[in-house]
C-alpha atoms as a PDB file:
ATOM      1  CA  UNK A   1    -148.669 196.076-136.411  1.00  0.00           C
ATOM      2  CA  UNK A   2    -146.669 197.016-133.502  1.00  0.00           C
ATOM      3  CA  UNK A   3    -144.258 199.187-135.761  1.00  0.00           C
ATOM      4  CA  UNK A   4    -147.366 201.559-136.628  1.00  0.00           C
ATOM      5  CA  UNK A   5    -148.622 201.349-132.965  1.00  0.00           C
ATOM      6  CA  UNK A   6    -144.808 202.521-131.808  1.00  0.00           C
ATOM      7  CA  UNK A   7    -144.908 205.035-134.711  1.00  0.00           C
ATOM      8  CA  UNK A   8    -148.361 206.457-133.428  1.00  0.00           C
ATOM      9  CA  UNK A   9    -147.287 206.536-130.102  1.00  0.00           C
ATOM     10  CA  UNK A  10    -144.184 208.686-131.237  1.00  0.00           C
ATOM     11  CA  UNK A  11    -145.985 210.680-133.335  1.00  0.00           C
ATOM     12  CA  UNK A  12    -148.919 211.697-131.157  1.00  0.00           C
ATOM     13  CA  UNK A  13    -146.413 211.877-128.312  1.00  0.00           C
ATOM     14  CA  UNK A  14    -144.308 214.730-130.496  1.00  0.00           C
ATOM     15  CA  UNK A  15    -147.241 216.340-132.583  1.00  0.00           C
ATOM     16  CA  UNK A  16    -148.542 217.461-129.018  1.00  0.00           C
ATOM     17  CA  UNK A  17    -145.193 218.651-127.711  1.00  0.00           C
ATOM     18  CA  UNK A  18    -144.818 220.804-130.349  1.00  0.00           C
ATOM     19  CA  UNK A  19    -148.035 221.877-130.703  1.00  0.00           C
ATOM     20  CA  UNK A  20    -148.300 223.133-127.463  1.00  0.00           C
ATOM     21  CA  UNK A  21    -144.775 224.716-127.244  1.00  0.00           C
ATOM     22  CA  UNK A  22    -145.600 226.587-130.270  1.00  0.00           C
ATOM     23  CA  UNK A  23    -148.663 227.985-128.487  1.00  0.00           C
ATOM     24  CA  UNK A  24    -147.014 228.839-124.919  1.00  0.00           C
ATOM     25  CA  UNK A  25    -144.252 230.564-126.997  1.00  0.00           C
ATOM     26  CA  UNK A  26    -146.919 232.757-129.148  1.00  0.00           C
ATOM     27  CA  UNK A  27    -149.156 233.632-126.407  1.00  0.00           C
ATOM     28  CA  UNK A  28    -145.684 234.791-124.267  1.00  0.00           C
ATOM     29  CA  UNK A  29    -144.664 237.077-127.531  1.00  0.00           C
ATOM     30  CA  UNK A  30    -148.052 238.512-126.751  1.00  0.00           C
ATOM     31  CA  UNK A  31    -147.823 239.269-123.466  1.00  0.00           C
ATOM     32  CA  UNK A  32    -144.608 240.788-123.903  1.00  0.00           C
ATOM     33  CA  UNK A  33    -145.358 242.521-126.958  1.00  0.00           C
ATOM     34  CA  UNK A  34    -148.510 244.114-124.902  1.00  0.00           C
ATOM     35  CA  UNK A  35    -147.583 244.848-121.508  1.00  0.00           C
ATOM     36  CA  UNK A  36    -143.687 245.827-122.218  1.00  0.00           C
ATOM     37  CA  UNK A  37    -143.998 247.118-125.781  1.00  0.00           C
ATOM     38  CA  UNK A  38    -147.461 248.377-126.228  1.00  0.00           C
ATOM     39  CA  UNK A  39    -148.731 246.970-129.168  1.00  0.00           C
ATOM     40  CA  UNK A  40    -150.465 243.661-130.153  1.00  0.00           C
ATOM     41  CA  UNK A  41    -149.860 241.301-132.732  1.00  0.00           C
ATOM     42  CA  UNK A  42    -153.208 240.060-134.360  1.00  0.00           C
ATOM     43  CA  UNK A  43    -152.342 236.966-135.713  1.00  0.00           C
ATOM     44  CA  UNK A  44    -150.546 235.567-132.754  1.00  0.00           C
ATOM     45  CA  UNK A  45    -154.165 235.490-130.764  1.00  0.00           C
ATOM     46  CA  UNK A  46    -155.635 233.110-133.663  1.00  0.00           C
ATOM     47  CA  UNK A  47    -152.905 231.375-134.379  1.00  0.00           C
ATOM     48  CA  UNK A  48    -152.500 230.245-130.449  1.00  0.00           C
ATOM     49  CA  UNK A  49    -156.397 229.621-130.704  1.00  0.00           C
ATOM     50  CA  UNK A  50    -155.660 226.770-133.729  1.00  0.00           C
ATOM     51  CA  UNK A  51    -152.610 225.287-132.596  1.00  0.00           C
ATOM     52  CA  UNK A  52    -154.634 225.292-129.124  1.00  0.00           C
ATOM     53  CA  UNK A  53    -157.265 223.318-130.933  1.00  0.00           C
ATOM     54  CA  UNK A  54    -155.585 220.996-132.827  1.00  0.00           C
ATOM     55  CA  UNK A  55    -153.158 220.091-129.232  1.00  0.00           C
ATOM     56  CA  UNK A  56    -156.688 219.927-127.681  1.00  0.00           C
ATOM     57  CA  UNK A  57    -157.554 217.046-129.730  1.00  0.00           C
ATOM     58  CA  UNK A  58    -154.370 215.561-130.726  1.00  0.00           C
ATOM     59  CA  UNK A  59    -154.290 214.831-126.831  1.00  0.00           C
ATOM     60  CA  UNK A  60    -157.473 213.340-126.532  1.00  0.00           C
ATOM     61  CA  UNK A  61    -156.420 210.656-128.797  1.00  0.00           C
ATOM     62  CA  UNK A  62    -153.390 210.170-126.833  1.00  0.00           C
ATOM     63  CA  UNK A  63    -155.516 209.984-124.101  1.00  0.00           C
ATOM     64  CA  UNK A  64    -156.988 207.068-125.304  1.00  0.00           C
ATOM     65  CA  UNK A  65    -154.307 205.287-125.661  1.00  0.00           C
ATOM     66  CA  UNK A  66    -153.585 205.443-121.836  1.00  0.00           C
ATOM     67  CA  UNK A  67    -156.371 204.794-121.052  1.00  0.00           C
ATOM     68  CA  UNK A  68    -156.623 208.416-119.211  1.00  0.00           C
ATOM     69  CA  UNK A  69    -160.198 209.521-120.421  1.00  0.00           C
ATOM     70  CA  UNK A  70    -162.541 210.373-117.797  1.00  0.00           C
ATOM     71  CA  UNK A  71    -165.245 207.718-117.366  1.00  0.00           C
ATOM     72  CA  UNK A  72    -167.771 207.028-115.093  1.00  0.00           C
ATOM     73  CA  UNK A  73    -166.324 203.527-113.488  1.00  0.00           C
ATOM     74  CA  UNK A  74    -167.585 203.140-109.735  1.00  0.00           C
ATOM     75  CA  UNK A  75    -170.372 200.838-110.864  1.00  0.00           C
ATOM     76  CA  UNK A  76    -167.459 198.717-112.519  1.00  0.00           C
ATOM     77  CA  UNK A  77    -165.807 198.004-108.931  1.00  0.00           C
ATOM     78  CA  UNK A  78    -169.062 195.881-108.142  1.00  0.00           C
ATOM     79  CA  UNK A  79    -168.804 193.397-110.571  1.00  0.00           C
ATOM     80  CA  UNK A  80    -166.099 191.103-110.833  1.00  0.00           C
ATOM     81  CA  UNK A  81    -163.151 191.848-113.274  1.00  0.00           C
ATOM     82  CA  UNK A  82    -163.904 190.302-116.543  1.00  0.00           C
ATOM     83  CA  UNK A  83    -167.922 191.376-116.439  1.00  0.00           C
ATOM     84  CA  UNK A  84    -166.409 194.967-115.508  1.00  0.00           C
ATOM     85  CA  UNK A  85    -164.478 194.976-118.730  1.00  0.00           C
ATOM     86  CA  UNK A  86    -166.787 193.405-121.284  1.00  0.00           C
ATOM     87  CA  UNK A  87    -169.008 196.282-119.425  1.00  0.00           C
ATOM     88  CA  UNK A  88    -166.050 198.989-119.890  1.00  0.00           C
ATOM     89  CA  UNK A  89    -166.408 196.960-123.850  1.00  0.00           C
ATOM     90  CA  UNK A  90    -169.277 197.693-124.577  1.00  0.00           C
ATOM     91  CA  UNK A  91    -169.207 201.258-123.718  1.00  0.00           C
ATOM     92  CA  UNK A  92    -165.859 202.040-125.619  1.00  0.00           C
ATOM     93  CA  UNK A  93    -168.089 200.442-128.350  1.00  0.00           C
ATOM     94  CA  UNK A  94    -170.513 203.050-128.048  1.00  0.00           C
ATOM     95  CA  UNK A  95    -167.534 205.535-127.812  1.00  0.00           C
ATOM     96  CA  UNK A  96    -166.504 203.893-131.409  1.00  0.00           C
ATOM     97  CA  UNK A  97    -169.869 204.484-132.858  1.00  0.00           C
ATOM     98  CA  UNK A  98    -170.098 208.134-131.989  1.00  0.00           C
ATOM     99  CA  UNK A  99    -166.806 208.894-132.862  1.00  0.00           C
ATOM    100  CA  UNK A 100    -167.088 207.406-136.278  1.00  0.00           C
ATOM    101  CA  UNK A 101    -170.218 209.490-136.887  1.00  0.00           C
ATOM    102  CA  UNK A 102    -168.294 212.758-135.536  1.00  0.00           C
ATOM    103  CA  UNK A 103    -165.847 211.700-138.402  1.00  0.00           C
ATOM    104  CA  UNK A 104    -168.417 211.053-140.968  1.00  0.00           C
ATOM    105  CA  UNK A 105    -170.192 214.546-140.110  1.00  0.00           C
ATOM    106  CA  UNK A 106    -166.794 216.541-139.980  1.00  0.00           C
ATOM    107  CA  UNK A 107    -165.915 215.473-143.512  1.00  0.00           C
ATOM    108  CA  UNK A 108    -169.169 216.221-144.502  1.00  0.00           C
ATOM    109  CA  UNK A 109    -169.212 219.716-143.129  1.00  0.00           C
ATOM    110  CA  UNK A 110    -165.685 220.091-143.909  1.00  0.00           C
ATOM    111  CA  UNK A 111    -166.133 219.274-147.929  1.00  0.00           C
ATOM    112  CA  UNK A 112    -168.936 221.776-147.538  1.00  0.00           C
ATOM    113  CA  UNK A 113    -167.401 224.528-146.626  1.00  0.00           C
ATOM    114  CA  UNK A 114    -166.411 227.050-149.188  1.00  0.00           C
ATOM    115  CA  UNK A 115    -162.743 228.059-150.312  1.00  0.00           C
ATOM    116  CA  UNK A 116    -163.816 231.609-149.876  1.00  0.00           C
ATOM    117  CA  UNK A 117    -164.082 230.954-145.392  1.00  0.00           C
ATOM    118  CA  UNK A 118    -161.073 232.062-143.775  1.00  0.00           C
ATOM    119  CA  UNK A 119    -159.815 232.505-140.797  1.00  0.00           C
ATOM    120  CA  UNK A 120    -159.772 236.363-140.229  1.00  0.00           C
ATOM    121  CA  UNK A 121    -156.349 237.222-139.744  1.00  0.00           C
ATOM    122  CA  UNK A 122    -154.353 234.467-140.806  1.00  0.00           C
ATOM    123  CA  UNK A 123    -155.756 234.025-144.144  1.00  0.00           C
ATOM    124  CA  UNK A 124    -156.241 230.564-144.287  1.00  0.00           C
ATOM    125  CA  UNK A 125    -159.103 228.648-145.615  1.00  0.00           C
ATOM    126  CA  UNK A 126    -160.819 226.937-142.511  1.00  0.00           C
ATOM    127  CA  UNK A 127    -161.309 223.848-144.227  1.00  0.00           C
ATOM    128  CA  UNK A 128    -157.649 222.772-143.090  1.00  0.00           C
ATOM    129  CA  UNK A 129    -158.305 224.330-139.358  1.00  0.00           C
ATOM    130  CA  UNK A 130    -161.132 222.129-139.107  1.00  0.00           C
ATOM    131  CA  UNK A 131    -159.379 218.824-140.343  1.00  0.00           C
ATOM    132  CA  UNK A 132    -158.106 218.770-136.689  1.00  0.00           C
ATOM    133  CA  UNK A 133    -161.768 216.831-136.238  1.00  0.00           C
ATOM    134  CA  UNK A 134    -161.336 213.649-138.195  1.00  0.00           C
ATOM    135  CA  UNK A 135    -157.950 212.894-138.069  1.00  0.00           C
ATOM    136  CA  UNK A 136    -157.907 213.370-134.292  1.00  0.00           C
ATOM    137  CA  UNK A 137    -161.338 211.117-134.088  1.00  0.00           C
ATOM    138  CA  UNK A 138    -159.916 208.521-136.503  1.00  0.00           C
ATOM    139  CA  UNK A 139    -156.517 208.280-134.324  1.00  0.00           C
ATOM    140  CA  UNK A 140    -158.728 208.054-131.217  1.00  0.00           C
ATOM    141  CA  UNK A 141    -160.840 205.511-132.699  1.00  0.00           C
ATOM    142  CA  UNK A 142    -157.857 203.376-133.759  1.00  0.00           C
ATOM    143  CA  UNK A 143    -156.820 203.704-129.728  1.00  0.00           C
ATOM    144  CA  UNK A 144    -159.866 202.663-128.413  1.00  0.00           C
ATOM    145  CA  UNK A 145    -159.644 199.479-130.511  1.00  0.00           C
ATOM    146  CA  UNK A 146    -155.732 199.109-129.368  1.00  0.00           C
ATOM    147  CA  UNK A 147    -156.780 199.585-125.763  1.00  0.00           C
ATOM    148  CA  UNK A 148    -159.501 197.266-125.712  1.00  0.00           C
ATOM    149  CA  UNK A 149    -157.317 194.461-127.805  1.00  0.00           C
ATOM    150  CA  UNK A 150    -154.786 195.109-125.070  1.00  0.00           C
ATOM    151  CA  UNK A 151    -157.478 194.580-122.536  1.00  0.00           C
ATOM    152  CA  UNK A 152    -159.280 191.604-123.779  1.00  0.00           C
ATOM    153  CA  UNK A 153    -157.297 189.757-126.097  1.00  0.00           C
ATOM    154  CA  UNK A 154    -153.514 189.947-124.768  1.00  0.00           C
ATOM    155  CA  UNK A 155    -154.411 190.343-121.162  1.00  0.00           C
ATOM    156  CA  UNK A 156    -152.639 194.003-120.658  1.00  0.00           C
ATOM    157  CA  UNK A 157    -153.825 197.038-119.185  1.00  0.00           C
ATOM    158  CA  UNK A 158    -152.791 200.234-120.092  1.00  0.00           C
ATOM    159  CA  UNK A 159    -153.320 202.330-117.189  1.00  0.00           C
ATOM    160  CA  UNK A 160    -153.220 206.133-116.848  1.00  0.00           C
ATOM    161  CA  UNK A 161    -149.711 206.859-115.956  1.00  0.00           C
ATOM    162  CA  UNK A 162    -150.738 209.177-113.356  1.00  0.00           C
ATOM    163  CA  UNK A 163    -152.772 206.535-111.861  1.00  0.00           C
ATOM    164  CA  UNK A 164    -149.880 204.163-112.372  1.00  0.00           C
ATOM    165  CA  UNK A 165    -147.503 206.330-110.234  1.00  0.00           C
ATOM    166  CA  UNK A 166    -149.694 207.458-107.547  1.00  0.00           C
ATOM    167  CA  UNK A 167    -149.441 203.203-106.726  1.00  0.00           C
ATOM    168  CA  UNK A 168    -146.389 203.239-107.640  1.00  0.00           C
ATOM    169  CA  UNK A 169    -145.463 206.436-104.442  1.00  0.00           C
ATOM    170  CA  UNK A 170    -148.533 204.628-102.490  1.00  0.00           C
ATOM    171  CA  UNK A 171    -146.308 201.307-102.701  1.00  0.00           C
ATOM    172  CA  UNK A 172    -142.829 202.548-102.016  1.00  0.00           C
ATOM    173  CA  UNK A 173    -144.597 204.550 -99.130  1.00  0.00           C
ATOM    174  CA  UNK A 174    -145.904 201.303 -97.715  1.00  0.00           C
ATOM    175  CA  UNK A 175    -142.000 199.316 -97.981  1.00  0.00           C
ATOM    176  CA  UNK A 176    -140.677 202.049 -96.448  1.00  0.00           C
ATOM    177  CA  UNK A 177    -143.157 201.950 -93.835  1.00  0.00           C
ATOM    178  CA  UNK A 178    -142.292 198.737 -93.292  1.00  0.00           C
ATOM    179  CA  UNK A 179    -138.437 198.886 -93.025  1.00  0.00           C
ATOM    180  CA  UNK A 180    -138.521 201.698 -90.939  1.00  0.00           C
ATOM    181  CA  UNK A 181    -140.712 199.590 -88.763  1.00  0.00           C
ATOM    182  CA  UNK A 182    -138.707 196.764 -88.440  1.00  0.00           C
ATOM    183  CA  UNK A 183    -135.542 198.878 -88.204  1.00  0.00           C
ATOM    184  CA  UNK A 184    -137.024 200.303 -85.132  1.00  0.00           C
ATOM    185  CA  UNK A 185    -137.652 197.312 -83.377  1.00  0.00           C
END
């Protein structure tokens, strides 16, 4: 199991990189191609729009499996720590259940959509623009449950790396504090 979690993490990690390289590099074309060269080129604009999209989601389900979603947690800070995370539980439970509906109803809608529905420019049937919805739903799914197992069963918490390094600067701030203060004296 922690060979596919390691490949996920990879793989999320790199789909997103490259999505959203791909879509910085179009949209600068654009630009160019518009304010130095005059002229536009349609398919760029929808193509940035999908790749957008798909990065969009793609990074919500990494996300996840920081543990960087934005929650409402203050009410968690009043309880102690193991009632605040079978509380934090149940709601990624809830966060399970909606997500595998969202799945559910994309491959629904997505199966129902006709080969003739394209995107405009590009050509391409939307069916496999919209896929972006259940495979980014499924991964975040499975990263809810890893989080949570994390949590509750092995005793780790995967914290928001932005979090973790604000303590991390708030920490060395405070030893430094410290030596100079004892330097001084």
């Amino acid at each position: 199991m922690p060979a596919l979690w390691s490949f996920l993490d990879r793989f999320e990690s790199h789909v997103c990189r490259i999505l959203l390289a791909c879509f910085v590099t179009l949209l600068f074309v654009q630009i160019v191609a518009r304010q130095i060269f005059g002229f536009s080129i349609t398919w760029i604009e929808e193509l940035s729009i999908i790749l957008f999209v798909w990065f969009a989601y793609f990074g919500a389900a990494y996300a996840a499996r920081i543990a960087a979603h934005n929650r409402v947690g203050f009410h968690l800070n009043a309880l102690p720590r193991t009632k605040a995370r079978m509380v934090e539980a149940v709601g990624d439970a809830f966060w399970i259940v909606f997500n595998l509906v969202f799945v559910w109803q994309s491959v629904e809608f997505i199966s129902r959509l006709k080969p003739f529905v394209k995107a405009q420019t590009l050509g391409w049937e939307m069916r496999y623009v919209y896929l972006a919805l259940p495979i980014a739903f499924t991964l975040m799914t499975l990263r809810i449950l890893q989080v949570n197992y994390l949590k509750l069963v092995r005793g780790i918490d995967p914290t928001d790396p932005d979090k973790a390094s604000v303590q991390a600067a708030l920490e060395l701030a405070e030893d430094e504090k410290r030596n100079f203060e004892k330097a001084d004296r």
